[in-house]
Every structure is written in structure tokens, then in C-alpha cells.
C-alpha atoms as a PDB file:
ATOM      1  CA  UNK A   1      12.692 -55.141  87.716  1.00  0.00           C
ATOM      2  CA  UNK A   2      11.803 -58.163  90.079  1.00  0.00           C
ATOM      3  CA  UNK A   3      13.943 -58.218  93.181  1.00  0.00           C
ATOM      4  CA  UNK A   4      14.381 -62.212  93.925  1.00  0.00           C
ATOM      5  CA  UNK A   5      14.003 -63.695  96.983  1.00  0.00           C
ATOM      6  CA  UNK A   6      17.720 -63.772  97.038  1.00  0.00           C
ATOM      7  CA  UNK A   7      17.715 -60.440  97.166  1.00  0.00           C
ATOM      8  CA  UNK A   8      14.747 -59.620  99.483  1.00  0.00           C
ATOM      9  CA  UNK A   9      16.366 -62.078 101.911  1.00  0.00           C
ATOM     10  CA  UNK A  10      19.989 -60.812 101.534  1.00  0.00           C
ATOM     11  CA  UNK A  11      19.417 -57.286 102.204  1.00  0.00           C
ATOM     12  CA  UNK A  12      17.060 -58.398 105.236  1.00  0.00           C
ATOM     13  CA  UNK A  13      20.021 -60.329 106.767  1.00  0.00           C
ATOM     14  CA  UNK A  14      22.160 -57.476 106.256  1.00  0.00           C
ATOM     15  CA  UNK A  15      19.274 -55.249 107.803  1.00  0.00           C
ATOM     16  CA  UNK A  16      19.276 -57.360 110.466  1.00  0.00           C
ATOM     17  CA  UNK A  17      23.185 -57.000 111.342  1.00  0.00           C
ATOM     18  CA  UNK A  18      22.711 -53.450 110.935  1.00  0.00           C
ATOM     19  CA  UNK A  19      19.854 -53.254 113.395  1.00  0.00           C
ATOM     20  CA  UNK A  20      22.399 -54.925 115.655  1.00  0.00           C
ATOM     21  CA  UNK A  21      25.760 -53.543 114.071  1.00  0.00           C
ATOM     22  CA  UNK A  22      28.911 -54.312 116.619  1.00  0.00           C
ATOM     23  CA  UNK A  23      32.392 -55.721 115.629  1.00  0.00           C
ATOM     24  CA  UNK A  24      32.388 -57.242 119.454  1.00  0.00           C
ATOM     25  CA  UNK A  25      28.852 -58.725 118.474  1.00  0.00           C
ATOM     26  CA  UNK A  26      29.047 -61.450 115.846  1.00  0.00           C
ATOM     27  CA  UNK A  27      25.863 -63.012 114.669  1.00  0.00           C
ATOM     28  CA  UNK A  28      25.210 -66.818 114.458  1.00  0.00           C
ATOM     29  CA  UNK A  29      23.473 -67.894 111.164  1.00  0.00           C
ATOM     30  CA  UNK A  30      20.838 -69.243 113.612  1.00  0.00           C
ATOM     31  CA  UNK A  31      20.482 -66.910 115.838  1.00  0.00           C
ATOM     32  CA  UNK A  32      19.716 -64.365 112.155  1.00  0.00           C
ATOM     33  CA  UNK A  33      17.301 -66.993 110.830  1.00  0.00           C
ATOM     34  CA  UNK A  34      15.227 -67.130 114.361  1.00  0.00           C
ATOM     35  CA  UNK A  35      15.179 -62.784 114.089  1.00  0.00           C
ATOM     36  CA  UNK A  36      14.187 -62.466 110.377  1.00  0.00           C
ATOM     37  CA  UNK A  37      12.887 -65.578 110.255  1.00  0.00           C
ATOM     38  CA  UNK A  38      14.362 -66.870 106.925  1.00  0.00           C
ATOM     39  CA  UNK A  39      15.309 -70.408 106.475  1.00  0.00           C
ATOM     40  CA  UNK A  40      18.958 -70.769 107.886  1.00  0.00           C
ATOM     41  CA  UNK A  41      19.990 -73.329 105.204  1.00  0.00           C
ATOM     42  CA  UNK A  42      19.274 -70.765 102.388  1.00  0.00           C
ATOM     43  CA  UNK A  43      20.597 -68.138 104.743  1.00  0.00           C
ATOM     44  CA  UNK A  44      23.732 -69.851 105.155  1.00  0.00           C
ATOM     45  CA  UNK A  45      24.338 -69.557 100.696  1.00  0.00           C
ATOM     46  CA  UNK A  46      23.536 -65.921 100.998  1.00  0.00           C
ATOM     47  CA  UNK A  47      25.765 -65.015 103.705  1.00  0.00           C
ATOM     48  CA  UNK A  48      28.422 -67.427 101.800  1.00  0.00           C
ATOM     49  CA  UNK A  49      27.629 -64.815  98.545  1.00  0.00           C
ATOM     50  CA  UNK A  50      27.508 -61.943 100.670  1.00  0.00           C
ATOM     51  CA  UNK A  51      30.994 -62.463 102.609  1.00  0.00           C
ATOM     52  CA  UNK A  52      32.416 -63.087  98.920  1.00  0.00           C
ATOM     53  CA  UNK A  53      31.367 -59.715  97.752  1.00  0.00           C
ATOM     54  CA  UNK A  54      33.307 -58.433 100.789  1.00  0.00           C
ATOM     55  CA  UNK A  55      29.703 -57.327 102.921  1.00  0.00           C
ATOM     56  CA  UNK A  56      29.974 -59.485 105.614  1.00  0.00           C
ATOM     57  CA  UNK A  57      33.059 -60.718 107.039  1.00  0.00           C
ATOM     58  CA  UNK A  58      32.323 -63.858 109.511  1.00  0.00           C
ATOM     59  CA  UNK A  59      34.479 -65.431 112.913  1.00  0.00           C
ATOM     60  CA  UNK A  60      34.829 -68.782 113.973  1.00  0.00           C
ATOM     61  CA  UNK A  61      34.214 -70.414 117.208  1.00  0.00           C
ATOM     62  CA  UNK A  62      31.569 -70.210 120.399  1.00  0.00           C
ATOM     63  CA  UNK A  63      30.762 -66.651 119.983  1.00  0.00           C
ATOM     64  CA  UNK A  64      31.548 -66.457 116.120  1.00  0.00           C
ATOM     65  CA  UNK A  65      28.628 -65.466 113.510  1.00  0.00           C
ATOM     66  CA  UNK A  66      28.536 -62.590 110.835  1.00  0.00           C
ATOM     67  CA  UNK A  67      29.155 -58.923 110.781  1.00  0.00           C
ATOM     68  CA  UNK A  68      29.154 -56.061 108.246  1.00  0.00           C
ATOM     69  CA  UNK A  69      32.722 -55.462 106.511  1.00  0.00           C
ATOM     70  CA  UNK A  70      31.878 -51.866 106.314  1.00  0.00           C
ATOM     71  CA  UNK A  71      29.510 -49.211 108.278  1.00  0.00           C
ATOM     72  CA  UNK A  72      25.769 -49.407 107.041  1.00  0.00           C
ATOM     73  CA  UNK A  73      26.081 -45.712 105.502  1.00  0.00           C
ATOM     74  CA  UNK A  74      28.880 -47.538 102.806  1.00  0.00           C
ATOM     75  CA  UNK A  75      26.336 -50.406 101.668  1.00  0.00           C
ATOM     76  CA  UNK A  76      23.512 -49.654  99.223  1.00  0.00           C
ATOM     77  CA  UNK A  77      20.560 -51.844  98.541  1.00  0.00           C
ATOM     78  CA  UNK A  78      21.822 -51.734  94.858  1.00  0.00           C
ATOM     79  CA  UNK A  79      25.377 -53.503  96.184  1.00  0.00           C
ATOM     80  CA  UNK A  80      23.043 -56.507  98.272  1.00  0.00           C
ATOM     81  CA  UNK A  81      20.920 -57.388  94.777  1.00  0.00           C
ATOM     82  CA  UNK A  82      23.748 -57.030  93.106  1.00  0.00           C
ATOM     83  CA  UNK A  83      26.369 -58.964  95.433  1.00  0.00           C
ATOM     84  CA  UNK A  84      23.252 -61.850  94.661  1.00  0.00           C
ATOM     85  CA  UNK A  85      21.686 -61.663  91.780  1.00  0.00           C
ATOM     86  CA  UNK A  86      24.328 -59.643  89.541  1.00  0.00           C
ATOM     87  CA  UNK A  87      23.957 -56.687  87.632  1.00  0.00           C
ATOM     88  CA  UNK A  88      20.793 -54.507  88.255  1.00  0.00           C
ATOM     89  CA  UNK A  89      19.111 -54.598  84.371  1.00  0.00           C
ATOM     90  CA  UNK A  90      15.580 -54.300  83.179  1.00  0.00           C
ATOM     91  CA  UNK A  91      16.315 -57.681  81.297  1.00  0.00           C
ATOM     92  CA  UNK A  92      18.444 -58.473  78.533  1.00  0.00           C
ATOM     93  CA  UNK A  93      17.267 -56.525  75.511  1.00  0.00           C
ATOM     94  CA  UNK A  94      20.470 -55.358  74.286  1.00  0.00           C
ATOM     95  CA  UNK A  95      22.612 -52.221  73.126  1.00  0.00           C
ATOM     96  CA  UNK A  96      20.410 -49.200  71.078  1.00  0.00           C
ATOM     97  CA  UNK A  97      21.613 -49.297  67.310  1.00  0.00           C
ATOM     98  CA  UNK A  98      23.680 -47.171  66.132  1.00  0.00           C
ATOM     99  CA  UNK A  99      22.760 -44.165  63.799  1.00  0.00           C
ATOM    100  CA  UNK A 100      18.670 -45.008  63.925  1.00  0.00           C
ATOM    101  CA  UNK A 101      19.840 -48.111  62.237  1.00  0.00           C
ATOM    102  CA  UNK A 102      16.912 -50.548  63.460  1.00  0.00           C
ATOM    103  CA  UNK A 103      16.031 -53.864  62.223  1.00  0.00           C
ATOM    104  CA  UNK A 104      12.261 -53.639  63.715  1.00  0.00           C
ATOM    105  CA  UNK A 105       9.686 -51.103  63.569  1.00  0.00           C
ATOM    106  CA  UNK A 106      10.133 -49.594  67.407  1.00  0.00           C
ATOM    107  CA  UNK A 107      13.059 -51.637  68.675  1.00  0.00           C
ATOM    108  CA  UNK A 108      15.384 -49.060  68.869  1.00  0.00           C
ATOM    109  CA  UNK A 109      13.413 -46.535  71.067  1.00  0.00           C
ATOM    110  CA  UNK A 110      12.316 -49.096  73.462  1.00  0.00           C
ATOM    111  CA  UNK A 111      15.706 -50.268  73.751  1.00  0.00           C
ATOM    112  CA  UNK A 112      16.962 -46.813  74.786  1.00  0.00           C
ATOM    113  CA  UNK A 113      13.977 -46.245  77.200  1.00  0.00           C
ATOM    114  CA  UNK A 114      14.701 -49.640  78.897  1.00  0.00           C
ATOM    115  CA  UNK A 115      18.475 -48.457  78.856  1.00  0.00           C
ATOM    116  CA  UNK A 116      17.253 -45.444  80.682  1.00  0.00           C
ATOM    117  CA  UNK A 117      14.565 -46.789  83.262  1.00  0.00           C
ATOM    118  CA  UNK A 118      17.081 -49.377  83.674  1.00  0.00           C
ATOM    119  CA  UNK A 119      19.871 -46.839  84.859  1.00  0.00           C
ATOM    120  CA  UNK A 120      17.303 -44.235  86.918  1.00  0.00           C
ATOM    121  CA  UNK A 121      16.308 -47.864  89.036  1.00  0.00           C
ATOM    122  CA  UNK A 122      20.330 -48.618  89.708  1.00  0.00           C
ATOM    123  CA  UNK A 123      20.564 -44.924  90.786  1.00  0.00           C
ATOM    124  CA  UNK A 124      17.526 -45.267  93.127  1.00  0.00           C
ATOM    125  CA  UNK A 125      18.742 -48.732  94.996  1.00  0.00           C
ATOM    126  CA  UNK A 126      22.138 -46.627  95.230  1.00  0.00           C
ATOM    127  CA  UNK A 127      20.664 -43.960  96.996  1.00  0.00           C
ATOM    128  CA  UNK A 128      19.370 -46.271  99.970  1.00  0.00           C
ATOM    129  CA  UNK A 129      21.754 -47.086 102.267  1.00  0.00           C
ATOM    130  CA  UNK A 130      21.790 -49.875 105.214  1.00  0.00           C
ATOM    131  CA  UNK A 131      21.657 -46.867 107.530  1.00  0.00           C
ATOM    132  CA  UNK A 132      18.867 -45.266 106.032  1.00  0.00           C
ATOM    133  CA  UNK A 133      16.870 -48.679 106.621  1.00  0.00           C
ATOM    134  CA  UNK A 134      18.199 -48.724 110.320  1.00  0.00           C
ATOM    135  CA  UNK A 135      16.503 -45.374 110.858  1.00  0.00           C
ATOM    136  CA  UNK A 136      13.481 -46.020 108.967  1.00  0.00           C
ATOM    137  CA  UNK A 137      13.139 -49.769 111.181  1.00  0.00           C
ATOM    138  CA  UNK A 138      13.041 -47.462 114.394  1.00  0.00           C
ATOM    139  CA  UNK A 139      10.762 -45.123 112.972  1.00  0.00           C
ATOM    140  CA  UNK A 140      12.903 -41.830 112.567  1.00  0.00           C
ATOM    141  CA  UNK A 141      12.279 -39.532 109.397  1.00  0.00           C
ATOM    142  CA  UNK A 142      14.809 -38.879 107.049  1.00  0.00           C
ATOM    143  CA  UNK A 143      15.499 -35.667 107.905  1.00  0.00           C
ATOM    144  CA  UNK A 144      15.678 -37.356 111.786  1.00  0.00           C
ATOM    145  CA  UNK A 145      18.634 -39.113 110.452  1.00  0.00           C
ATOM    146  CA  UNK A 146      22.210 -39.306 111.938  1.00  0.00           C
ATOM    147  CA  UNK A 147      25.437 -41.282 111.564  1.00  0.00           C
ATOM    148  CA  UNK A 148      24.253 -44.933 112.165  1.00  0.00           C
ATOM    149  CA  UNK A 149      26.447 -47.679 112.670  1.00  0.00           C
ATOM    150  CA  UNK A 150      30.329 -47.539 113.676  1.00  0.00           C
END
């Protein structure tokens, strides 16, 4: 798996919120462009993706920007790629055959390995969470970590 810039810049946004997490404290798509410094126009589509996949939630007016929909220990890194870039696959090789019925001298294994790698790398991107990235940004351990966010 290749994580896109999409992704890479969508779950640096959302980072970035985190960092920064406050319903009281909306952030400007500028104002998240000059911190991480990604592009705001391209900014502006992912946050436009992101709000439709119900992570972000954004406010109008002077003081209006972005914020998380939900606390940063209920978003994963594999919900950001996906909320993106869709499902989380190895690439499109498609389902194992059925009773060792294979049209191709090794197709069928590899297809169940890449099924399997495939599922172990969603699992692994689930297992982060915004929080964990908070605490890892201002250098605490794992074990260091507590209840970040609201």
C-alpha cells in the first residue's frame, strides 16, 4: 500500500486540529495551511471530503474554520485514508477461487496472501488513533498516554 498525498495531507490537517482540538476554537482553512503548510486550495477539497465523511464539522463567519466531529481517540488513521482515498486494499487482484479451482499456476495463493496482508494493514491504520498522534507530536510514550482531546 501507497498512502496518497490525499491521504498524507488529510490526516495531517486532522493532526493539526487535534494538536489544537477545541469546539470554542474553529480553524480557518488558512490559518491550517500556514501551520502544516499544505496548499490551502487542495486543503480546502480535503476538508470538503473530510466534513462529508462526518470528521470535521465546519462554522461560518469571522471566527468560523474546522473542527473534529468526534474526540481524536474515535478517529483512526485507517478512517482519514479511507474518508479520501476509499477502501484500504493492496490493489485490485480479486476474490481467492473457490475449492483450489485456479486458472493460473500461483494465482490463487497470492491472491489469499494479498487478501491477508491486505486485512493485517487495515487492522494496523485502525489501531492508530488521532490521539495517539497528539501524544506522540509532544513527545510522550505510549505507555505516557492519557485521554487526549474533549
Amino acid at each position: 500500500m501507497k498512502v496518497s498525498t490525499r491521504g498524507d495531507y488529510a490526516s495531517r490537517a486532522l493532526l493539526s486540529l487535534a494538536l489544537r482540538q477545541g469546539p470554542e476554537k474553529p480553524t480557518s482553512v488558512a490559518e491550517l495551511s500556514r501551520r502544516t503548510g499544505l496548499p490551502q486550495p487542495y486543503l480546502e477539497q480535503i476538508l470538503l471530503t473530510l466534513k462529508g465523511a462526518g470528521l470535521v464539522t465546519s462554522r461560518r463567519g469571522a471566527s468560523g474554520g474546522y473542527v473534529l466531529s468526534r474526540d481524536p481517540t474515535q478517529i483512526t488513521l485507517a478512517q482519514i485514508i479511507s474518508a479520501v482515498d476509499g477502501p484500504l486494499t493492496l490493489g485490485n487482484f480479486g476474490a481467492p477461487h473457490e475449492n483450489g479451482a485456479c486458472a493460473h499456476e500461483g494465482q490463487c495463493v497470492l491472491r489469499d496472501v494479498w487478501a491477508e496482508v491486505g486485512h493485517h494493514m487495515r487492522e494496523h491504520l485502525r489501531s492508530y488513533t488521532l490521539a495517539d498522534m497528539v501524544a506522540r507530536a509532544r513527545g510522550m510514550a505510549p505507555d505516557e498516554q492519557q485521554v487526549i482531546g474533549g
